[in-house]
C-alpha atoms as a PDB file:
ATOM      1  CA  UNK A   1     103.167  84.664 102.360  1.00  0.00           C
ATOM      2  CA  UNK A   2     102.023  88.510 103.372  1.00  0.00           C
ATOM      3  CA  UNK A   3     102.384  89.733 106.430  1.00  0.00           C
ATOM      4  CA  UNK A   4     102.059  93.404 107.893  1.00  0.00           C
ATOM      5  CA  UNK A   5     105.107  94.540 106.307  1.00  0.00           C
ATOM      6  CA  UNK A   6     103.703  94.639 102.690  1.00  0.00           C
ATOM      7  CA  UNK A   7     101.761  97.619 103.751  1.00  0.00           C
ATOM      8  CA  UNK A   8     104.775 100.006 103.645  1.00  0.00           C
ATOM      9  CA  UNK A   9     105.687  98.034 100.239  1.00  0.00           C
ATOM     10  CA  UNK A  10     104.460 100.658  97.026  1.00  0.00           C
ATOM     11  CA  UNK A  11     101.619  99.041  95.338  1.00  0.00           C
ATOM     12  CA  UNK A  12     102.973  97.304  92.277  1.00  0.00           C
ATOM     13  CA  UNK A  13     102.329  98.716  88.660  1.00  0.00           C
ATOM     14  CA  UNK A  14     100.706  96.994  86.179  1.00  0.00           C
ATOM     15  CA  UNK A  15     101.988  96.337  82.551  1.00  0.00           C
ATOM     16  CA  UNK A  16     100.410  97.152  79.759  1.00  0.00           C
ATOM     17  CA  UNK A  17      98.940  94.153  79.170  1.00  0.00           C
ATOM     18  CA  UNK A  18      97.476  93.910  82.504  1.00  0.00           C
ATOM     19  CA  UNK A  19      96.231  97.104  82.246  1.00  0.00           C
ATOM     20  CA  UNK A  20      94.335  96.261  79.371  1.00  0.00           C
ATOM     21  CA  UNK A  21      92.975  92.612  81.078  1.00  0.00           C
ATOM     22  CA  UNK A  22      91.628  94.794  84.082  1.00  0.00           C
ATOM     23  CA  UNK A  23      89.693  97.218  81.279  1.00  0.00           C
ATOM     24  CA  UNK A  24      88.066  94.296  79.124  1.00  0.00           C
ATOM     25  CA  UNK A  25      87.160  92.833  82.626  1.00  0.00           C
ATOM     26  CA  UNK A  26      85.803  95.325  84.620  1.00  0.00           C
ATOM     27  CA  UNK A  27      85.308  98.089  82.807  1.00  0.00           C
ATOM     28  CA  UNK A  28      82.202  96.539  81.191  1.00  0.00           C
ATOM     29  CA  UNK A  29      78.707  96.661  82.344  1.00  0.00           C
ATOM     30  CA  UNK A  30      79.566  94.093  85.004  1.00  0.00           C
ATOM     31  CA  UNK A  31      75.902  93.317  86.336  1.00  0.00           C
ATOM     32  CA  UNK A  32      74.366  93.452  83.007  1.00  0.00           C
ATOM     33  CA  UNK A  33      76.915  90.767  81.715  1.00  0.00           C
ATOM     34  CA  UNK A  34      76.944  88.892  84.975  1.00  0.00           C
ATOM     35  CA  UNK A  35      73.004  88.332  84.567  1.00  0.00           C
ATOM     36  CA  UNK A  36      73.699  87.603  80.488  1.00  0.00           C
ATOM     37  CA  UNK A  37      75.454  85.053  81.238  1.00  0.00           C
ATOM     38  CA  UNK A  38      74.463  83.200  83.565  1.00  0.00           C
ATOM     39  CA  UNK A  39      71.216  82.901  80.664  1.00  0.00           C
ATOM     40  CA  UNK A  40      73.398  81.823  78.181  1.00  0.00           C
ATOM     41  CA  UNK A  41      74.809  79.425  80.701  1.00  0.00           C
ATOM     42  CA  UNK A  42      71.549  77.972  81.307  1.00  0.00           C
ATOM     43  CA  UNK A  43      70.741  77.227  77.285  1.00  0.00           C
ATOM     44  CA  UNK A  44      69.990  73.876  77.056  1.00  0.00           C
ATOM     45  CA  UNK A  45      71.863  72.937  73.665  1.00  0.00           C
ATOM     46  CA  UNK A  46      74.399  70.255  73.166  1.00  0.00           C
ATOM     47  CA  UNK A  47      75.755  71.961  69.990  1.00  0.00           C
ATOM     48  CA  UNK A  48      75.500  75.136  71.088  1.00  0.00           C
ATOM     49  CA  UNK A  49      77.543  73.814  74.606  1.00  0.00           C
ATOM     50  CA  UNK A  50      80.264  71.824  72.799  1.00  0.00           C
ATOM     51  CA  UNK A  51      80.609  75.376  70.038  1.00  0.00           C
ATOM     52  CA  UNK A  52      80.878  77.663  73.624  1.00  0.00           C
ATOM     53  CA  UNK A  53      83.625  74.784  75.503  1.00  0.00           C
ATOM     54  CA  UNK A  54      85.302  74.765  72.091  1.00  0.00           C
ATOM     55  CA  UNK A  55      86.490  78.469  71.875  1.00  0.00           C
ATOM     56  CA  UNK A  56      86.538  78.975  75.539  1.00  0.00           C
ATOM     57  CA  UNK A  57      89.641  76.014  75.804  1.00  0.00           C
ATOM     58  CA  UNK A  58      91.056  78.272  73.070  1.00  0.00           C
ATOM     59  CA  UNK A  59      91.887  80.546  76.537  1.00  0.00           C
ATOM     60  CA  UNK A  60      92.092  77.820  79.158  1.00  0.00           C
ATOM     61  CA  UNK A  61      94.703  75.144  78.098  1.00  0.00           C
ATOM     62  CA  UNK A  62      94.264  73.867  81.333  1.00  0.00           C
ATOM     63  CA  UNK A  63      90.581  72.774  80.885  1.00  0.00           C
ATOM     64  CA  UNK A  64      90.699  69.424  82.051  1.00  0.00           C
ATOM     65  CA  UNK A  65      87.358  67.796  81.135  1.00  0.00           C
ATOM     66  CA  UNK A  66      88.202  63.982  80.866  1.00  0.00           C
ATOM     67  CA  UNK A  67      88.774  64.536  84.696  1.00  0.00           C
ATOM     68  CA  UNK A  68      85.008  64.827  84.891  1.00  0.00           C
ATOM     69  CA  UNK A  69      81.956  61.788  85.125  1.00  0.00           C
ATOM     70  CA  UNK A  70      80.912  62.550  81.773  1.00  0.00           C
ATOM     71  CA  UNK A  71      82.002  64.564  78.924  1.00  0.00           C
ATOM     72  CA  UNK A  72      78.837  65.513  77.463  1.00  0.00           C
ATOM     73  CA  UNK A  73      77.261  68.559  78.471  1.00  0.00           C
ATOM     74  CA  UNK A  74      73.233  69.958  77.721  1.00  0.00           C
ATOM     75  CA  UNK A  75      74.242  73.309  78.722  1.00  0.00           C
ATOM     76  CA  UNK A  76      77.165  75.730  79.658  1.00  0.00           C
ATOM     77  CA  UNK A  77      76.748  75.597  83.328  1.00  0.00           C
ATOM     78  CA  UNK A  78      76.428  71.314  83.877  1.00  0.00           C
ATOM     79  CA  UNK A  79      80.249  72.208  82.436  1.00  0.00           C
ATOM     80  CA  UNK A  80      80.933  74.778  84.703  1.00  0.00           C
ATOM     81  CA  UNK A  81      79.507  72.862  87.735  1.00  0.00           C
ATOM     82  CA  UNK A  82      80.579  69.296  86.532  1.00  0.00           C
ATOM     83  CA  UNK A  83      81.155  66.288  89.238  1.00  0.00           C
ATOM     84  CA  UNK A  84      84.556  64.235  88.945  1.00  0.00           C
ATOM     85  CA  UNK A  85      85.626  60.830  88.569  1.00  0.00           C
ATOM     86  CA  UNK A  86      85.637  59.294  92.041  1.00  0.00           C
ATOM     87  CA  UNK A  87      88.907  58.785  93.655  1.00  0.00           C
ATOM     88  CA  UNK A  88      90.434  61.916  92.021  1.00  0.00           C
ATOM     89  CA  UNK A  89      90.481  63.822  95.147  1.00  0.00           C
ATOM     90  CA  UNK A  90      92.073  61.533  97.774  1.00  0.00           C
ATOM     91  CA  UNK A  91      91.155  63.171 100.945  1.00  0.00           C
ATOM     92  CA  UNK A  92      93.506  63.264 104.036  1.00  0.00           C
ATOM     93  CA  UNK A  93      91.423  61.929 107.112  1.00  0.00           C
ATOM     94  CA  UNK A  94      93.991  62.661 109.880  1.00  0.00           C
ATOM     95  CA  UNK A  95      91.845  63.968 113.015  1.00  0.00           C
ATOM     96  CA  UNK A  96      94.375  67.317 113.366  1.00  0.00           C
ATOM     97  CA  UNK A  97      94.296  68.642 109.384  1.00  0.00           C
ATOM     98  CA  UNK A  98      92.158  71.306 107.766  1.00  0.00           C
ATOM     99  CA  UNK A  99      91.885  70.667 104.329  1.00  0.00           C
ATOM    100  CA  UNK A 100      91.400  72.752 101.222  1.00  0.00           C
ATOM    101  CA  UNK A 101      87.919  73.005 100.625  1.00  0.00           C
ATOM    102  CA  UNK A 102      88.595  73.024  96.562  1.00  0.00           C
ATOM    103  CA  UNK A 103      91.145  73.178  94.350  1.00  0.00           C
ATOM    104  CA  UNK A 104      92.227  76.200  93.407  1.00  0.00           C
ATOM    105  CA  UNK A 105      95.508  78.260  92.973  1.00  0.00           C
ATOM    106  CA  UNK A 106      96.739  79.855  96.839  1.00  0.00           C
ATOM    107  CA  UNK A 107      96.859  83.826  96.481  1.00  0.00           C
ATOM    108  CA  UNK A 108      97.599  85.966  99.872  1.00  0.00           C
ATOM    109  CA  UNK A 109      97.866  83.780 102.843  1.00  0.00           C
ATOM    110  CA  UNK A 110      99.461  84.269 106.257  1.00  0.00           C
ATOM    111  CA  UNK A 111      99.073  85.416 109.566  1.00  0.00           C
ATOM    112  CA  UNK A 112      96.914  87.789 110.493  1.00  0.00           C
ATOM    113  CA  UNK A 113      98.244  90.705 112.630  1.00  0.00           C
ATOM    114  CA  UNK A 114      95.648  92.490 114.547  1.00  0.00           C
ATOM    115  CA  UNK A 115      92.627  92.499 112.503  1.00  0.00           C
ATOM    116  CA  UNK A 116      94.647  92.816 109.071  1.00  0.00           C
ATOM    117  CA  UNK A 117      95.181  91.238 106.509  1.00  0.00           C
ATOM    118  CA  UNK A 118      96.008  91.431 102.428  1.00  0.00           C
ATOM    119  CA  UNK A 119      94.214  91.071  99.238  1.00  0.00           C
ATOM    120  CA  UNK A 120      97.808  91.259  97.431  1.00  0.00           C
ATOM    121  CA  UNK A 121     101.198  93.274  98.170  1.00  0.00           C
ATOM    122  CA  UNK A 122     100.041  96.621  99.314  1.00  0.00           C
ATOM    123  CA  UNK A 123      96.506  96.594  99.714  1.00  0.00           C
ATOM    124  CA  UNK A 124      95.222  96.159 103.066  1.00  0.00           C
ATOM    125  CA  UNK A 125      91.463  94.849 104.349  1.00  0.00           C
ATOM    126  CA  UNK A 126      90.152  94.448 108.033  1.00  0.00           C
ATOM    127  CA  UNK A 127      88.508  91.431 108.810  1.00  0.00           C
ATOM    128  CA  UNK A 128      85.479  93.393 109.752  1.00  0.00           C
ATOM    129  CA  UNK A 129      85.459  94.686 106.286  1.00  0.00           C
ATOM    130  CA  UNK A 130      84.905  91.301 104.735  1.00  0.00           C
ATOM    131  CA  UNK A 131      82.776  89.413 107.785  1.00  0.00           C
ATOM    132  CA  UNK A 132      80.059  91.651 108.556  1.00  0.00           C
ATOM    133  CA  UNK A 133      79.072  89.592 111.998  1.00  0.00           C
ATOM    134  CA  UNK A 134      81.774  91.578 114.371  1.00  0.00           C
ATOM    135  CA  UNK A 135      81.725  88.756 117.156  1.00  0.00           C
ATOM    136  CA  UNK A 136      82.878  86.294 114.668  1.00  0.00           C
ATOM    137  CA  UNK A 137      85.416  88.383 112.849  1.00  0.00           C
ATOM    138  CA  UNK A 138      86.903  88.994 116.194  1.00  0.00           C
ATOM    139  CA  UNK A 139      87.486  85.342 116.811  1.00  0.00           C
ATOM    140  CA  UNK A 140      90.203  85.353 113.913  1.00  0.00           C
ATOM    141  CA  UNK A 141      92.310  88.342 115.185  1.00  0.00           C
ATOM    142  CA  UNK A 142      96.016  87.124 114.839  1.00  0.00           C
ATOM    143  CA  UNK A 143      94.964  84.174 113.274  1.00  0.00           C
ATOM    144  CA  UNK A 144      95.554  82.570 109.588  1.00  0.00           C
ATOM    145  CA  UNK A 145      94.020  82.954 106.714  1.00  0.00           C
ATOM    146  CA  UNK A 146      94.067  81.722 102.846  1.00  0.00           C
ATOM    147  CA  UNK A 147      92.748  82.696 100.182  1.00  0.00           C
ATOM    148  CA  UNK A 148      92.121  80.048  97.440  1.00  0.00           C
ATOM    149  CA  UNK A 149      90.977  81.698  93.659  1.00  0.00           C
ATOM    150  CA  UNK A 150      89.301  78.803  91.450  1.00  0.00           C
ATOM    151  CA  UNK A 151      89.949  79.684  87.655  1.00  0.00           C
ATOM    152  CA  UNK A 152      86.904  79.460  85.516  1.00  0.00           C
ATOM    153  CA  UNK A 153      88.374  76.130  83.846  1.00  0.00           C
ATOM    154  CA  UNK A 154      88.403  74.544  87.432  1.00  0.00           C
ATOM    155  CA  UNK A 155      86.499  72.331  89.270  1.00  0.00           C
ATOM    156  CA  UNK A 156      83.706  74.387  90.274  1.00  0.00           C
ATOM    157  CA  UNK A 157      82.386  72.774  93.648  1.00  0.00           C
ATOM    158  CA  UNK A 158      83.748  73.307  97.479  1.00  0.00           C
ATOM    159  CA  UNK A 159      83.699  70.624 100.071  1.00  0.00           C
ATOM    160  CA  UNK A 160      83.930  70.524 104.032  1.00  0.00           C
ATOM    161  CA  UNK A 161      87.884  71.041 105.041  1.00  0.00           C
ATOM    162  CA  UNK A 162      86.770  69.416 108.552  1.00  0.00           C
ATOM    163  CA  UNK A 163      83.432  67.004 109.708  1.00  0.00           C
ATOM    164  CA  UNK A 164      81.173  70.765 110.991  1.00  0.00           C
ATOM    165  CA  UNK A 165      77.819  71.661 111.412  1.00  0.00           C
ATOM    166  CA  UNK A 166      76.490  74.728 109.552  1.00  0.00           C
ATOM    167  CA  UNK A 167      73.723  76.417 111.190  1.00  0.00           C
ATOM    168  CA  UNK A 168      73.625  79.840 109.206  1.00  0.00           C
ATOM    169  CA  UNK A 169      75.002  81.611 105.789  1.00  0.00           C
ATOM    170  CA  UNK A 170      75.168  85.205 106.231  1.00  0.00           C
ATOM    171  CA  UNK A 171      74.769  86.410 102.160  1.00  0.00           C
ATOM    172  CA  UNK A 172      75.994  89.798 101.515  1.00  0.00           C
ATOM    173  CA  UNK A 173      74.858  91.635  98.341  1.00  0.00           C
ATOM    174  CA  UNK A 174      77.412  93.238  96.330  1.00  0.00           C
ATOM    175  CA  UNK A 175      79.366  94.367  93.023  1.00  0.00           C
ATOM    176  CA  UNK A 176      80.929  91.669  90.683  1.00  0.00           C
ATOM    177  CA  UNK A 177      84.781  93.142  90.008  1.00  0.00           C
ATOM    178  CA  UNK A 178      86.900  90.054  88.321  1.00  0.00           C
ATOM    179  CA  UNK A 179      88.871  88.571  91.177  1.00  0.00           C
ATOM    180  CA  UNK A 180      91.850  87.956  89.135  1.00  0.00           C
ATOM    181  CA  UNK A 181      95.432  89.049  90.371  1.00  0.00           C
ATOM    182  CA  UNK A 182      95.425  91.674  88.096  1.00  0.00           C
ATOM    183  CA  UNK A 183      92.516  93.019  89.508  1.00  0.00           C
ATOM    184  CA  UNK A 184      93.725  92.560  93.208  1.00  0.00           C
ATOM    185  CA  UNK A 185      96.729  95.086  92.520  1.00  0.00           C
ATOM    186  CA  UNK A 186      94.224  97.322  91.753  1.00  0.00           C
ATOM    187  CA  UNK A 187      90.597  97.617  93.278  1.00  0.00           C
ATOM    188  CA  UNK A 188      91.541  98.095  96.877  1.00  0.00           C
ATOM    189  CA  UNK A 189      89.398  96.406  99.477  1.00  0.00           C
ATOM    190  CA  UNK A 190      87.544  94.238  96.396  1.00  0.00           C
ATOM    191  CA  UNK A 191      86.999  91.357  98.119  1.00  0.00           C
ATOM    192  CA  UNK A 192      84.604  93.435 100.575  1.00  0.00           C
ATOM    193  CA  UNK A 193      83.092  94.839  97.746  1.00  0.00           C
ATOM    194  CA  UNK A 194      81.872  91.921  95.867  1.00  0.00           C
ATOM    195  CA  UNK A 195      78.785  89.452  96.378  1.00  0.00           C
ATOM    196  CA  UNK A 196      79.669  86.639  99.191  1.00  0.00           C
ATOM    197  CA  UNK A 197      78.749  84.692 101.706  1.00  0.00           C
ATOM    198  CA  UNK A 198      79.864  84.144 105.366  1.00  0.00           C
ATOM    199  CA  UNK A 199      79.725  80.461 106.728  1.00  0.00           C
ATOM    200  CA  UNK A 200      80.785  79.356 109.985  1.00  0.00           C
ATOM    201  CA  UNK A 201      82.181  75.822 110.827  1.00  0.00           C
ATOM    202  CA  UNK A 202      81.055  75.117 113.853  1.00  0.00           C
ATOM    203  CA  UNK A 203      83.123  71.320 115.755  1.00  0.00           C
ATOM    204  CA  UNK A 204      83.562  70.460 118.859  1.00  0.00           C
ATOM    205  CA  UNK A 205      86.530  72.739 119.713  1.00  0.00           C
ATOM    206  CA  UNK A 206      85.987  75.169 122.484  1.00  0.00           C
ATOM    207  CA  UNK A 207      88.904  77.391 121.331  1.00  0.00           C
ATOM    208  CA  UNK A 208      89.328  76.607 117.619  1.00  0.00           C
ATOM    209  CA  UNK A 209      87.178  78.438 114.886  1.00  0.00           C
ATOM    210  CA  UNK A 210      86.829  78.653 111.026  1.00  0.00           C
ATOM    211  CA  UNK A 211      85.082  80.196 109.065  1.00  0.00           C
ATOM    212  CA  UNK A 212      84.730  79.927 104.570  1.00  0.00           C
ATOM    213  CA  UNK A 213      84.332  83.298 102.533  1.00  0.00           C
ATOM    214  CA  UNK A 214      83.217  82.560  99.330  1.00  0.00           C
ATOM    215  CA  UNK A 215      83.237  85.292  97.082  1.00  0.00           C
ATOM    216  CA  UNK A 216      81.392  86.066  93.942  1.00  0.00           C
ATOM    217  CA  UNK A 217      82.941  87.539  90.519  1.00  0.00           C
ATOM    218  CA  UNK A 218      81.752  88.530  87.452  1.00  0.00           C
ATOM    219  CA  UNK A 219      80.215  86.092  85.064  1.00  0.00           C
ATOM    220  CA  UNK A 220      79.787  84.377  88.536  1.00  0.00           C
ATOM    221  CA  UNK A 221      77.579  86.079  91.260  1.00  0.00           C
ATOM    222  CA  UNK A 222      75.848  82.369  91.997  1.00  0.00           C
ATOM    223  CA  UNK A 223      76.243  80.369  94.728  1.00  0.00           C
ATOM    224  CA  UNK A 224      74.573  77.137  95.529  1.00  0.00           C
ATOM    225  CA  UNK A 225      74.588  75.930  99.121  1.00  0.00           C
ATOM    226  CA  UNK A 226      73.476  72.660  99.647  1.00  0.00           C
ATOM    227  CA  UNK A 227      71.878  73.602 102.491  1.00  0.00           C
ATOM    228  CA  UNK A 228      69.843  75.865 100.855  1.00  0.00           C
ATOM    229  CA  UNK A 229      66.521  75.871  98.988  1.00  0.00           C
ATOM    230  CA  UNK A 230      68.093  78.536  96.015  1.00  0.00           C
ATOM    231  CA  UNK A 231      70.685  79.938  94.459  1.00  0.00           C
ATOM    232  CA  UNK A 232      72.419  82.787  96.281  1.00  0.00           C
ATOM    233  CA  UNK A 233      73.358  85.422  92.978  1.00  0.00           C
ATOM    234  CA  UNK A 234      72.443  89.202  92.049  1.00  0.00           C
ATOM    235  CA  UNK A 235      68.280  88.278  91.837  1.00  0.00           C
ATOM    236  CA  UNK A 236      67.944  87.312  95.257  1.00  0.00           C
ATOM    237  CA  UNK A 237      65.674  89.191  97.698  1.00  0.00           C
ATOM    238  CA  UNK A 238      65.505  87.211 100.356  1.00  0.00           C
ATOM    239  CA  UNK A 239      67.207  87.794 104.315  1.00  0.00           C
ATOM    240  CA  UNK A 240      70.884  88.410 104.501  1.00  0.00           C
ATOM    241  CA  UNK A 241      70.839  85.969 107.497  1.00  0.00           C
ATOM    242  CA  UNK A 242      69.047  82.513 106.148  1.00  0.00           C
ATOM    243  CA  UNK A 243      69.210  79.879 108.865  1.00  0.00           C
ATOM    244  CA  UNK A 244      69.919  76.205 108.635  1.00  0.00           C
ATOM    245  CA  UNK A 245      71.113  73.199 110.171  1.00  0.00           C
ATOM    246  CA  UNK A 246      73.418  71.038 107.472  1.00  0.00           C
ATOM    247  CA  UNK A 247      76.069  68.812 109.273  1.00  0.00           C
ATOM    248  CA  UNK A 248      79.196  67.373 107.067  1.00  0.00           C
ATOM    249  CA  UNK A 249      81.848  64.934 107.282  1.00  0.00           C
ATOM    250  CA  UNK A 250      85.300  65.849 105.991  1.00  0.00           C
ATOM    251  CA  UNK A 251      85.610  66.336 102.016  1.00  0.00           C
ATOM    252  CA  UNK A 252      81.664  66.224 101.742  1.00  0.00           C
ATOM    253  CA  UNK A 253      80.044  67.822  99.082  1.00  0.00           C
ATOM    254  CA  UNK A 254      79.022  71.706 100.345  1.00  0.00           C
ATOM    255  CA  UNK A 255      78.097  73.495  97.199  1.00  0.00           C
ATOM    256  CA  UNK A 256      79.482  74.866  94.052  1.00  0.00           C
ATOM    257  CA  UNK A 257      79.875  78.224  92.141  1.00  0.00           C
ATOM    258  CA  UNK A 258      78.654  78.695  88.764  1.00  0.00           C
ATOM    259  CA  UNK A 259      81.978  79.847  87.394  1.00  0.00           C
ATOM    260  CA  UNK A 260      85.571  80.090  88.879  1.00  0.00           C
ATOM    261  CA  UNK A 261      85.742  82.579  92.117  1.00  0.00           C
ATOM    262  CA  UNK A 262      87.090  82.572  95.538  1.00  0.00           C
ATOM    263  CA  UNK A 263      87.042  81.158  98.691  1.00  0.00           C
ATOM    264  CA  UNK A 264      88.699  82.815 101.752  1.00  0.00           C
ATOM    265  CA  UNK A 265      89.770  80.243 104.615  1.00  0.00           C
ATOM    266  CA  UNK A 266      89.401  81.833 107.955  1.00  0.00           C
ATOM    267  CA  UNK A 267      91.665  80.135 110.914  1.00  0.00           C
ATOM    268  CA  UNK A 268      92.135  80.710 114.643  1.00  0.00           C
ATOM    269  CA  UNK A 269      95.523  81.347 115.666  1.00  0.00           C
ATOM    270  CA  UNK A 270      95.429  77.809 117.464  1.00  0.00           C
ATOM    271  CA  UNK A 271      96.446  76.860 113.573  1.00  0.00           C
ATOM    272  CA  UNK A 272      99.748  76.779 111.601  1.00  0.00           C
ATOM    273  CA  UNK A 273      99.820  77.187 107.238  1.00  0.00           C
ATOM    274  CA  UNK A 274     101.140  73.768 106.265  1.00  0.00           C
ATOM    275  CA  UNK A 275     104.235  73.773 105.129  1.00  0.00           C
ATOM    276  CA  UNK A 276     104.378  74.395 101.134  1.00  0.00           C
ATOM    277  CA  UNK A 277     101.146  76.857 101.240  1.00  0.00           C
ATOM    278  CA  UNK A 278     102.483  80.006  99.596  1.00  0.00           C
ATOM    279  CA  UNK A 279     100.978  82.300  97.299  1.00  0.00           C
ATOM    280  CA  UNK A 280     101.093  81.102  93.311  1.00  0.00           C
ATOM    281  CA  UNK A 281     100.924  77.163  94.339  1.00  0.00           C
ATOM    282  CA  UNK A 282      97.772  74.892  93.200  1.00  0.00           C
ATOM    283  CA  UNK A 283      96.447  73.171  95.132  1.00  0.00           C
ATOM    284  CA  UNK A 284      93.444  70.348  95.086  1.00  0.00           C
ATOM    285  CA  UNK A 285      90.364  69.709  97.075  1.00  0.00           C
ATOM    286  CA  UNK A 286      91.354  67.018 100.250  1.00  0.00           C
ATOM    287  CA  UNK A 287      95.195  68.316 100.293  1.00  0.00           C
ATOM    288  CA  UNK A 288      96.376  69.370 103.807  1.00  0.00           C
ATOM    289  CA  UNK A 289      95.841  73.221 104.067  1.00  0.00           C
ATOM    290  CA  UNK A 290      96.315  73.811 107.766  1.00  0.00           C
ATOM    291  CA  UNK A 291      97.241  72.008 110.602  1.00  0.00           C
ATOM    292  CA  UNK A 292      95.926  72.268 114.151  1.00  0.00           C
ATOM    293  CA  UNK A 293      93.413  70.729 116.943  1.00  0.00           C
ATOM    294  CA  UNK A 294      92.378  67.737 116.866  1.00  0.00           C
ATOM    295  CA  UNK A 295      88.951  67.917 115.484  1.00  0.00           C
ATOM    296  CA  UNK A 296      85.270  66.411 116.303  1.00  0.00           C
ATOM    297  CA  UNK A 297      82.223  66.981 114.921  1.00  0.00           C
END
């Protein structure tokens, strides 16, 4: 896991073929794509869906579609946002475990020392950088915190890691860098940059707090919250603050993206990393991610 010592580690150089994965990424238009395709996505046509899934598992090997309730698709995005079988995600009910709210592969992750933390090896964010509500971001000051990256041939949708109440998303408007490792070693502060949203978990705890980031990308910039009437993505013009009162049990449905992204777990320091979460692992929706407090809705 990071801690505060990677920030006197030199930030690590990229090879050439990284180097030219972070230029066919990011150096394109990245709004003007973003909004093309989430069109395309949108194109209701079976043939044209199965000819896009065809050459897209050309680059994802690890596209794992018979996982999902049905294998026929009208359009792009009922791929990218498909529901799986039931009982693929076993979910561990013990009262004292966060779990991961998706599945995703674990990238930085550790304590947090002060109000620091890492985006990868070398490059350094504040917690008020990334949570713009400075009351909140001050609960998680020597805390934990995890940072979960869904690849686009993922599943796409995030779940409660503990039975909460959500009374507000806090949507912050932003760029749409790739959120990639390569990209990490190289756009400093990107997560702070990009589109995301702030929700608070709030449980009967009166010392324990967390808190999901989930962060737009490009090709992604669109969010669905459940508990929301729309789509949180680069056309919205609504208040950054949009109230409402949602209330989950654990492993509950939550919302999805409409492509792979991130999600950045946010602990109080009342919490411990269980054991086996280090950076480069997978790991699924359900699975123990931190242990703590007992928990109550």
């Amino acid at each position: 896991m990071d801690t505060l010592d990677s920030a006197t580690e030199p930030k690590p150089l990229l090879t050439v073929r990284e180097q030219l994965n972070f230029l066919l990424t990011n150096r394109l238009p990245r709004r003007w794509l973003t909004l093309f395709m989430g069109w395309f996505s949108r194109i209701e046509s079976p043939a044209l869906t199965r000819l896009s899934i065809a050459v897209w598992q050309l680059f994802a090997e690890d596209l794992r579609l018979q996982d999902a309730t049905t294998q026929s698709f009208r359009s792009l995005q009922a791929c990218f946002t498909r529901q799986l079988k039931p009982g693929l995600r076993p979910l561990d009910n013990s009262p004292e475990v966060v779990t991961s709210p998706c599945d995703a592969i674990i990238g930085a992750c550790g304590p947090i020392e002060g109000n620091r933390l890492f985006q990868a090896k070398g490059f350094p964010y504040t917690l008020e950088d990334l949570i713009p509500d400075a009351a909140l971001a001050r609960r998680y000051r020597n805390g934990r915190f995890v940072t979960l990256r869904l690849k686009s041939s993922m599943y796409h949708r995030f779940h409660a890691p503990v039975d909460c109440r959500v009374r507000q998303v806090n949507y912050i408007s932003g760029d749409t860098w790739n959120v990639n490792p390569i990209a990490l070693k190289k756009v400093e502060k990107l997560f702070c940059k990009n589109e995301r949203a702030v929700l608070e978990l709030e449980f009967d705890h009166p010392e324990a707090s967390l808190t999901l980031v989930p962060v737009a990308a490009i090709l992604v910039a669109s969010m669905k919250f459940h508990c929301l009437p729309e789509p949180l993505d680069l056309k919205y013009r609504g208040p950054n603050r949009i109230p409402c009162d949602a209330h989950f049990h654990k492993g509950d449905e939550m919302g999805y993206f409409q492509h792979g992204s991130t999600i950045i777990v946010f602990a109080s320091e009342h919490y411990q990393l269980s054991p086996g979460i280090t950076s480069g692992q997978p790991i699924n929706m359900g699975q123990v991610l931190l242990t703590g407090h007992q928990l109550n809705s």
